[in-house]
Protein backbone atom coordinates (compact mmCIF):
# COMPACT_ATOMS: atom_id res chain seq x y z
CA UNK A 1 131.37 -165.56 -81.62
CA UNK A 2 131.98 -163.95 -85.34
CA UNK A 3 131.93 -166.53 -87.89
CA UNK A 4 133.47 -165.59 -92.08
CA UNK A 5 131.90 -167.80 -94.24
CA UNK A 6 132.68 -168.17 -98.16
CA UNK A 7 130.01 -169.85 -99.95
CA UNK A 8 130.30 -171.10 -103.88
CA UNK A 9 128.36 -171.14 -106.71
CA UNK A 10 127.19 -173.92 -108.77
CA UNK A 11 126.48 -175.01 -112.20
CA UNK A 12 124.09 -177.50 -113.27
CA UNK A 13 125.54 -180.85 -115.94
CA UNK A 14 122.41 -180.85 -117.45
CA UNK A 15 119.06 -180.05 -116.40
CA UNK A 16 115.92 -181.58 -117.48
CA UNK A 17 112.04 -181.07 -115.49
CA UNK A 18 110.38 -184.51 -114.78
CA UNK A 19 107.05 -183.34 -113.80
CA UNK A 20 104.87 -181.29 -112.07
CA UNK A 21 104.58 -182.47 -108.52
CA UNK A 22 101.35 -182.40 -106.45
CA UNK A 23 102.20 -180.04 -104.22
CA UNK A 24 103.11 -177.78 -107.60
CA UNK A 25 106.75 -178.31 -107.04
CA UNK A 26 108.77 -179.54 -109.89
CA UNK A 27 110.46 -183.02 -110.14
CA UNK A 28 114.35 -182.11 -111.65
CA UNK A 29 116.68 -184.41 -113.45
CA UNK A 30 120.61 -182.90 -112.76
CA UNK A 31 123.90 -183.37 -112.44
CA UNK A 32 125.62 -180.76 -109.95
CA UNK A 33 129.35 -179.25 -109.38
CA UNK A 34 130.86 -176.47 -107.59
CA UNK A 35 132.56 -173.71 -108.53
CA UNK A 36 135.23 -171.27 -107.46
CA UNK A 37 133.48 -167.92 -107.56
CA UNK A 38 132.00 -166.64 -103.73
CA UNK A 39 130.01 -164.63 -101.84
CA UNK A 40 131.54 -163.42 -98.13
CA UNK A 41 129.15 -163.42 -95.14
CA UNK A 42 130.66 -162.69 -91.96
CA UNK A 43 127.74 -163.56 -89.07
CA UNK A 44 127.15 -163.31 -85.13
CA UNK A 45 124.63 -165.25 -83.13
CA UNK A 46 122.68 -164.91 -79.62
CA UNK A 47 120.69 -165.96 -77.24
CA UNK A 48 120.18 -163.46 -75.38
CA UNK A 49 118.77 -160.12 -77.88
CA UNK A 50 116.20 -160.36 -80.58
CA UNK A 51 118.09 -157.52 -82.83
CA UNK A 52 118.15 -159.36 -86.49
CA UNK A 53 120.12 -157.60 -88.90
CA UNK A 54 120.92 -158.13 -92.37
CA UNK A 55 123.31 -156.22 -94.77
CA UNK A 56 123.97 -156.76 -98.42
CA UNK A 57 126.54 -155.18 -100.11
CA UNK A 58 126.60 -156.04 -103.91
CA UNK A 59 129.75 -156.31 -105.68
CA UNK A 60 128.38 -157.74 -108.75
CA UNK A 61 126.71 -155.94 -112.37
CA UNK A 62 123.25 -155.16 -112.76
CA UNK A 63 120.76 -152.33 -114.07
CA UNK A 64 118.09 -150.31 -112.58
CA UNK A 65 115.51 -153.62 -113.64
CA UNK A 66 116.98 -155.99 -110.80
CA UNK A 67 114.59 -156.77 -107.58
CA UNK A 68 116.96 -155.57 -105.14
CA UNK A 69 118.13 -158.23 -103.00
CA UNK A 70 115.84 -158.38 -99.49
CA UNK A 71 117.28 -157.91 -95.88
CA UNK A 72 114.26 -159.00 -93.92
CA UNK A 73 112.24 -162.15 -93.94
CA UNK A 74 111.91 -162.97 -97.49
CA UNK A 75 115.90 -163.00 -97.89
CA UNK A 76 116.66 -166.93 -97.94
CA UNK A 77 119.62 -166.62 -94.77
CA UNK A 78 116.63 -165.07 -92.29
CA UNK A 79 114.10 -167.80 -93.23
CA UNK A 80 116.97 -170.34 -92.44
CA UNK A 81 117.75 -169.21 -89.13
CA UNK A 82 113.59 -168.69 -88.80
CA UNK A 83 112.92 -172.20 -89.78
CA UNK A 84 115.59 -173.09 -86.99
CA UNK A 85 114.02 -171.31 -84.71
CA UNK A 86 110.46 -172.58 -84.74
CA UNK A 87 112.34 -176.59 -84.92
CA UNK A 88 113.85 -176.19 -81.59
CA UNK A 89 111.21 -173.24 -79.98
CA UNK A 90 114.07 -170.77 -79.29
CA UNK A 91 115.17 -167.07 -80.38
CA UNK A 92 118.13 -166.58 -82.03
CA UNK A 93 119.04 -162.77 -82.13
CA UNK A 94 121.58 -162.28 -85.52
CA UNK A 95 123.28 -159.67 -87.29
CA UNK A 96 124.78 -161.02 -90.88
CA UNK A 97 126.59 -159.37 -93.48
CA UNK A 98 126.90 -160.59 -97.14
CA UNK A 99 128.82 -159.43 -99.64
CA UNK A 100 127.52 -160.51 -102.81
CA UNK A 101 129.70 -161.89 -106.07
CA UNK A 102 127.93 -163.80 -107.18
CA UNK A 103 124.92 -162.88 -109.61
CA UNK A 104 120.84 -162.88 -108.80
CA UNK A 105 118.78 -164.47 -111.08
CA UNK A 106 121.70 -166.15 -112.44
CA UNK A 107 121.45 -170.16 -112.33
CA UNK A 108 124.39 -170.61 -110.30
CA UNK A 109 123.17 -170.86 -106.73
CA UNK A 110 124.54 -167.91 -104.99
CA UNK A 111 121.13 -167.62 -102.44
CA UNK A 112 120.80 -171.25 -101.42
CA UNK A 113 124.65 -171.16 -101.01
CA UNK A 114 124.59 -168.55 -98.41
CA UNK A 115 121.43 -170.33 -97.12
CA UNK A 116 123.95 -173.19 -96.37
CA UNK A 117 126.50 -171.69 -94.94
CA UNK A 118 124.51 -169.77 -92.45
CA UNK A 119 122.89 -173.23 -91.36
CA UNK A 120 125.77 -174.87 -91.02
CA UNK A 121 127.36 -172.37 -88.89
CA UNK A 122 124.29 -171.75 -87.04
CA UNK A 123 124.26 -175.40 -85.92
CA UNK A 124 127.61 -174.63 -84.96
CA UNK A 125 127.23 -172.06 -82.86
CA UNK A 126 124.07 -174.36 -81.23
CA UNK A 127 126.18 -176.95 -80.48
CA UNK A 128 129.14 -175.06 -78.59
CA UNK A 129 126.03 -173.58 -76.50
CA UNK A 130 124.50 -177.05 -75.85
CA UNK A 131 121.14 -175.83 -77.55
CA UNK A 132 120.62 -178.89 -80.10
CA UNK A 133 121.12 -182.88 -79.92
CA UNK A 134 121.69 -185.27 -82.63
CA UNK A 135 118.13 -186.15 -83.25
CA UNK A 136 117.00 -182.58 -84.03
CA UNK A 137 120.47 -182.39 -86.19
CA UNK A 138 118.79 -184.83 -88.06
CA UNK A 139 115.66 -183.54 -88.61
CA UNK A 140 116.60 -180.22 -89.30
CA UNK A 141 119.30 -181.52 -92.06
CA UNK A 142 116.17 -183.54 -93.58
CA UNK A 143 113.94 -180.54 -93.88
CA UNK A 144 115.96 -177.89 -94.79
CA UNK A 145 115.57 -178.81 -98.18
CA UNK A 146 111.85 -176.90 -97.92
CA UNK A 147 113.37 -173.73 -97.19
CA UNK A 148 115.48 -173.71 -100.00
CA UNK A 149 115.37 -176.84 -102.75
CA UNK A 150 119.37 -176.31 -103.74
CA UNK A 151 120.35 -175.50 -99.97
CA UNK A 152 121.14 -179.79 -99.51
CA UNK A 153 123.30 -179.92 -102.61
CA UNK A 154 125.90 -177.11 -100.97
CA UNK A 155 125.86 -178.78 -97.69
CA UNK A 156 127.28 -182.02 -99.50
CA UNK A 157 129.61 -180.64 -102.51
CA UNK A 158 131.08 -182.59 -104.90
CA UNK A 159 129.74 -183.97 -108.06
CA UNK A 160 126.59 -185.11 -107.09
CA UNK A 161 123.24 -186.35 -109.24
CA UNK A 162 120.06 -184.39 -108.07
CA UNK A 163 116.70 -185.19 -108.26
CA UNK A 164 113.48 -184.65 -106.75
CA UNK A 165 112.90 -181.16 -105.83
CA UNK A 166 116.32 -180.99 -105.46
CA UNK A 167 116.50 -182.82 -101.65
CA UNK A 168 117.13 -186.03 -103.80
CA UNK A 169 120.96 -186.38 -104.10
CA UNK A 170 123.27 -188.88 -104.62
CA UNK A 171 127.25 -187.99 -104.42
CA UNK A 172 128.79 -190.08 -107.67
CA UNK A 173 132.17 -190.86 -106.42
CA UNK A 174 134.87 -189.90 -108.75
CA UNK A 175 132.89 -187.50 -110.62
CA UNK A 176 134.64 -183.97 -109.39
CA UNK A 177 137.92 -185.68 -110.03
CA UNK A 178 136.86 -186.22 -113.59
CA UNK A 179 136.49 -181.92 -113.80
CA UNK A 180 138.70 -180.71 -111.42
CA UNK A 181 141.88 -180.58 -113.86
CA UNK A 182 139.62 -178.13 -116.16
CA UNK A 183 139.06 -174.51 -115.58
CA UNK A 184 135.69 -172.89 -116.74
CA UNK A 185 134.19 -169.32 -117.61
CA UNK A 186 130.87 -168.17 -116.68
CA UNK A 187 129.22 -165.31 -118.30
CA UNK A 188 126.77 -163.58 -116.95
CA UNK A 189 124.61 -161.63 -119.72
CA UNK A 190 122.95 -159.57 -117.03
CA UNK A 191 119.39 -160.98 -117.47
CA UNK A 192 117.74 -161.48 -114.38
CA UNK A 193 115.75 -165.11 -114.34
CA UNK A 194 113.39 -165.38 -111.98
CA UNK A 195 112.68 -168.91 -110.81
CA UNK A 196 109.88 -168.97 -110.51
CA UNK A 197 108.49 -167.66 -114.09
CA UNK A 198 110.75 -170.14 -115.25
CA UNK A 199 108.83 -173.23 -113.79
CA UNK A 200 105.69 -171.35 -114.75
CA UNK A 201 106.82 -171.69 -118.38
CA UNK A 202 107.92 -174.90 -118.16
CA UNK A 203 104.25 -176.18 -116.74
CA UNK A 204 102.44 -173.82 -119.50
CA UNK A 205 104.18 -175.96 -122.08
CA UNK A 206 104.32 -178.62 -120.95
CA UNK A 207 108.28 -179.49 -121.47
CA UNK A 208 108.62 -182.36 -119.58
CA UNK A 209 111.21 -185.13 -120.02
CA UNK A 210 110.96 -188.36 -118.65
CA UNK A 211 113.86 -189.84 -119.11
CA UNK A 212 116.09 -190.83 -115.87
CA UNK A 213 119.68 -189.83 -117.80
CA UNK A 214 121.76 -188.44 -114.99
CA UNK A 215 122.96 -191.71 -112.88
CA UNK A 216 123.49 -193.16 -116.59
CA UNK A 217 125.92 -190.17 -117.85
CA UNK A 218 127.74 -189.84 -114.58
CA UNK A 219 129.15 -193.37 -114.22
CA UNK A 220 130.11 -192.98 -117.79
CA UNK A 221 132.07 -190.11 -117.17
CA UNK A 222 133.75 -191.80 -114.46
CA UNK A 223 134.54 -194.54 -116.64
CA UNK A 224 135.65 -192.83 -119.27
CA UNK A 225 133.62 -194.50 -121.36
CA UNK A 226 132.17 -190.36 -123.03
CA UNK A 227 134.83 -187.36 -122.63
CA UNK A 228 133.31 -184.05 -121.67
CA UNK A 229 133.26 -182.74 -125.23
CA UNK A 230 131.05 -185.39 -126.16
CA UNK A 231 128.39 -183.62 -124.12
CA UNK A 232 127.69 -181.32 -126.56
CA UNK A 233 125.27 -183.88 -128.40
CA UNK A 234 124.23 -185.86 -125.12
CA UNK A 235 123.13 -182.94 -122.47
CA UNK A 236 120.51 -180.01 -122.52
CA UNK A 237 119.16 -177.42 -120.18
CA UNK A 238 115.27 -177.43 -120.93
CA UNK A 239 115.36 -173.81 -119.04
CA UNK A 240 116.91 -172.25 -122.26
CA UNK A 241 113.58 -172.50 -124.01
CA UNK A 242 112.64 -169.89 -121.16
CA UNK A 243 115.44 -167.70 -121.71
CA UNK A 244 114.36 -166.20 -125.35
CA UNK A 245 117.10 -164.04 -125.51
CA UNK A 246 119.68 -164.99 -128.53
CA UNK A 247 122.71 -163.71 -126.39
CA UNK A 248 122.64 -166.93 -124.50
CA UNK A 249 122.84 -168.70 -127.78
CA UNK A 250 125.23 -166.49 -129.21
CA UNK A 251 127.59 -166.61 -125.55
CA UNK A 252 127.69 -170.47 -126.11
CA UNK A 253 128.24 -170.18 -129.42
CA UNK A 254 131.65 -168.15 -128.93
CA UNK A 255 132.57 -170.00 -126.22
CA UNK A 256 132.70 -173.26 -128.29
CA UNK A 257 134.48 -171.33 -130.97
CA UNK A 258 137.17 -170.45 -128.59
CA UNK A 259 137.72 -174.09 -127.53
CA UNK A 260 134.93 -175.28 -124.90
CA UNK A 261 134.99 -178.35 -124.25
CA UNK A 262 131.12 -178.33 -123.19
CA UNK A 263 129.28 -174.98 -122.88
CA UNK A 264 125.38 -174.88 -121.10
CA UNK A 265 123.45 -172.33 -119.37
CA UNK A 266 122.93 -172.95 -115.62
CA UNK A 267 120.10 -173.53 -113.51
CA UNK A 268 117.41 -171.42 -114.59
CA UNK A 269 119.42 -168.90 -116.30
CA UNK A 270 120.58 -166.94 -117.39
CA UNK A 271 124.37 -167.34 -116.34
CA UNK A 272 126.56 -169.49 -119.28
CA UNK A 273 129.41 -171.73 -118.86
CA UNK A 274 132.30 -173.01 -120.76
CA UNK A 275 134.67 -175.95 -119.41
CA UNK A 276 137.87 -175.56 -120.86
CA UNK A 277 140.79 -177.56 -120.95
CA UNK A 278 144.08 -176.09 -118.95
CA UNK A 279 146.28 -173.90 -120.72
CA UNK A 280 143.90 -172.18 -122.84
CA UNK A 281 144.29 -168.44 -122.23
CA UNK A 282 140.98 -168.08 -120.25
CA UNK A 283 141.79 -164.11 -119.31
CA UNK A 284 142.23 -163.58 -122.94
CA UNK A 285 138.64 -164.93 -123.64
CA UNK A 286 137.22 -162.83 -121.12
CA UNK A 287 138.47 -159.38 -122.44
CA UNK A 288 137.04 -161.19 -125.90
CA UNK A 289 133.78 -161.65 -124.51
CA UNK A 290 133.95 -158.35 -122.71
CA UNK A 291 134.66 -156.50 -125.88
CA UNK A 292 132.60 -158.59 -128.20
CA UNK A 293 129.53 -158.01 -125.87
CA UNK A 294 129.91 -154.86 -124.17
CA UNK A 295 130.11 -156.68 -121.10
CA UNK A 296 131.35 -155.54 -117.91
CA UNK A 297 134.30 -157.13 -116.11
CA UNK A 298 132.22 -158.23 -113.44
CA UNK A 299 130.19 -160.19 -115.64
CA UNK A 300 132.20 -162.89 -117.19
CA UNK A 301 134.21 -165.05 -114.09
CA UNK A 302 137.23 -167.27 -115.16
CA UNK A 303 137.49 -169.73 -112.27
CA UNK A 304 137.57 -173.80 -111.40
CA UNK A 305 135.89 -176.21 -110.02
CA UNK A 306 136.00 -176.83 -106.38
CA UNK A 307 134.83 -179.68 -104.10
CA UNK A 308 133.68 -177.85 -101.02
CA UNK A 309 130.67 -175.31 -101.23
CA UNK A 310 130.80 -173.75 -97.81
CA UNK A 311 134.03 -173.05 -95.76
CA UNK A 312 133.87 -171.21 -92.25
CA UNK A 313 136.30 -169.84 -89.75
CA UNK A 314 135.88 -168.31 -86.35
CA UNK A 315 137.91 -166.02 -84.75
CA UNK A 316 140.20 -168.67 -83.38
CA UNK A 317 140.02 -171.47 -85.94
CA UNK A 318 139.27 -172.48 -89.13
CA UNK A 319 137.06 -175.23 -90.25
């Protein structure tokens, strides 16, 4: 059975660190939505042969200083079907393909999304074979968070408040209606962010924020009670600090000039967006922002917000 999967990006409302954790994970403080830009991964599964494959084909920008992407066990969609393995003591042979849009290093979520989509239609393809009953469904949905922290967030879609190390989420109802009437740009300055240097710095100094603001800023926003421009002066991204760069500063800066509504970098960098109201000429901003920066055009996305992370189809059905 061939499965086609198209798995989203993400950007982060706001994104504060709690604490250090313990175990020396991070506690987070974030609002989450969806957006319309994809990476393709068309999969098989057996039982029956051992062969794993992976293939990568990059469609996005980068330089010669990118890690390329991996293709054996430390790529995120082999530890998934690994970790699904050794739950339920059974050998999956699997030969994926992804083709990437969506940037590394970028903030936005493309590896955990294509982590969830390859569980989801893994599980699938356990179930038609009668290899996996509801209680190990549950477990494996409650752990799968420790293989990768955002992987939970694109299983669930939506606007959704997440906290923790990112297992923690709750899905604010009527919050993605609230942004799906406004389009939104993402610019990708072609920095590559690596995770985890970014926590590093954030534990070297110590730029922790205590404050619980996400449930609070959410409900408001369904209530109308703050518009999305009046973000501006409410939300941050404590990752920025990491990201020393000024074109991040000078992206968001432009952005707002040509009519943002709210502009923020994602995640842990060092991909900006801009929310923009509808009818604004958003593929005149990008050949702007492509001329202004010297960018290529498959650096700077115009898209929208979407609802659903993951979507699959087999070869007789869609999902």
């Amino acid at each position: 059975m061939k499965y086609t999967i198209f798995t989203s990006g993400k950007i982060n409302l706001g994104l504060t660190i709690v604490d250090k954790l313990p175990d020396g994970y991070h506690e987070i403080e974030s609002i989450f939505l969806p957006v319309g830009i994809f990476d393709k991964i068309t999969c098989e599964f057996n039982l029956d042969k051992n062969n794993k494959i992976i293939e990568i084909s990059e469609m996005f920008y980068k330089t010669s200083e990118f890690p390329e992407i991996p293709t054996t066990k430390d790529n995120i969609v082999w530890k998934v079907v690994e970790f699904i393995e050794k739950s339920l003591n059974i050998e999956i042979g699997f030969k994926i393909h992804i083709e990437k849009n969506i940037p590394i290093g970028a903030g936005i979520g493309g590896g955990s999304g294509n982590g969830a989509g390859v569980f989801i239609t893994l599980l699938d393809y356990l179930r038609k074979h009668n290899m996996i009953n509801d209680k190990k469904l549950e477990y494996l949905n409650n752990e799968i968070h420790k293989i990768g922290s955002d992987i939970p967030f694109f299983l669930k879609g939506g606007g959704c408040i997440v906290q923790g190390k990112g297992e923690k989420i709750t899905t604010i109802s009527g919050l993605f209606e609230k942004f799906q009437n406004y389009n939104i740009i993402l610019v990708f300055p072609n920095i590559f962010s690596s995770t985890r240097e970014a926590y590093k710095f954030i534990s070297e100094n110590k730029l922790y924020d205590k404050e619980r603001w996400a449930h609070t800023i959410a409900n408001k926003i369904v209530k109308e009670e703050i518009k999305i421009n009046d973000l501006k002066k409410m939300l941050k991204n404590t990752f920025e600090l990491f990201i020393i760069e000024p074109i991040v500063r000078d992206i968001k800066e432009y952005l707002y000039l040509r009519g943002a509504m709210f502009s923020l970098m994602s995640g842990s960098g060092s991909c900006v967006y801009g929310i923009f109201e509808r009818g604004i000429n958003l593929l005149e901003i990008k050949s702007e922002l492509i001329n202004k920066f010297k960018f290529q055009d498959k650096q700077v996305f115009t898209t929208r917000f979407i609802k659903e992370p993951v979507k699959y189809f087999t070869s007789w059905r869609f999902v």
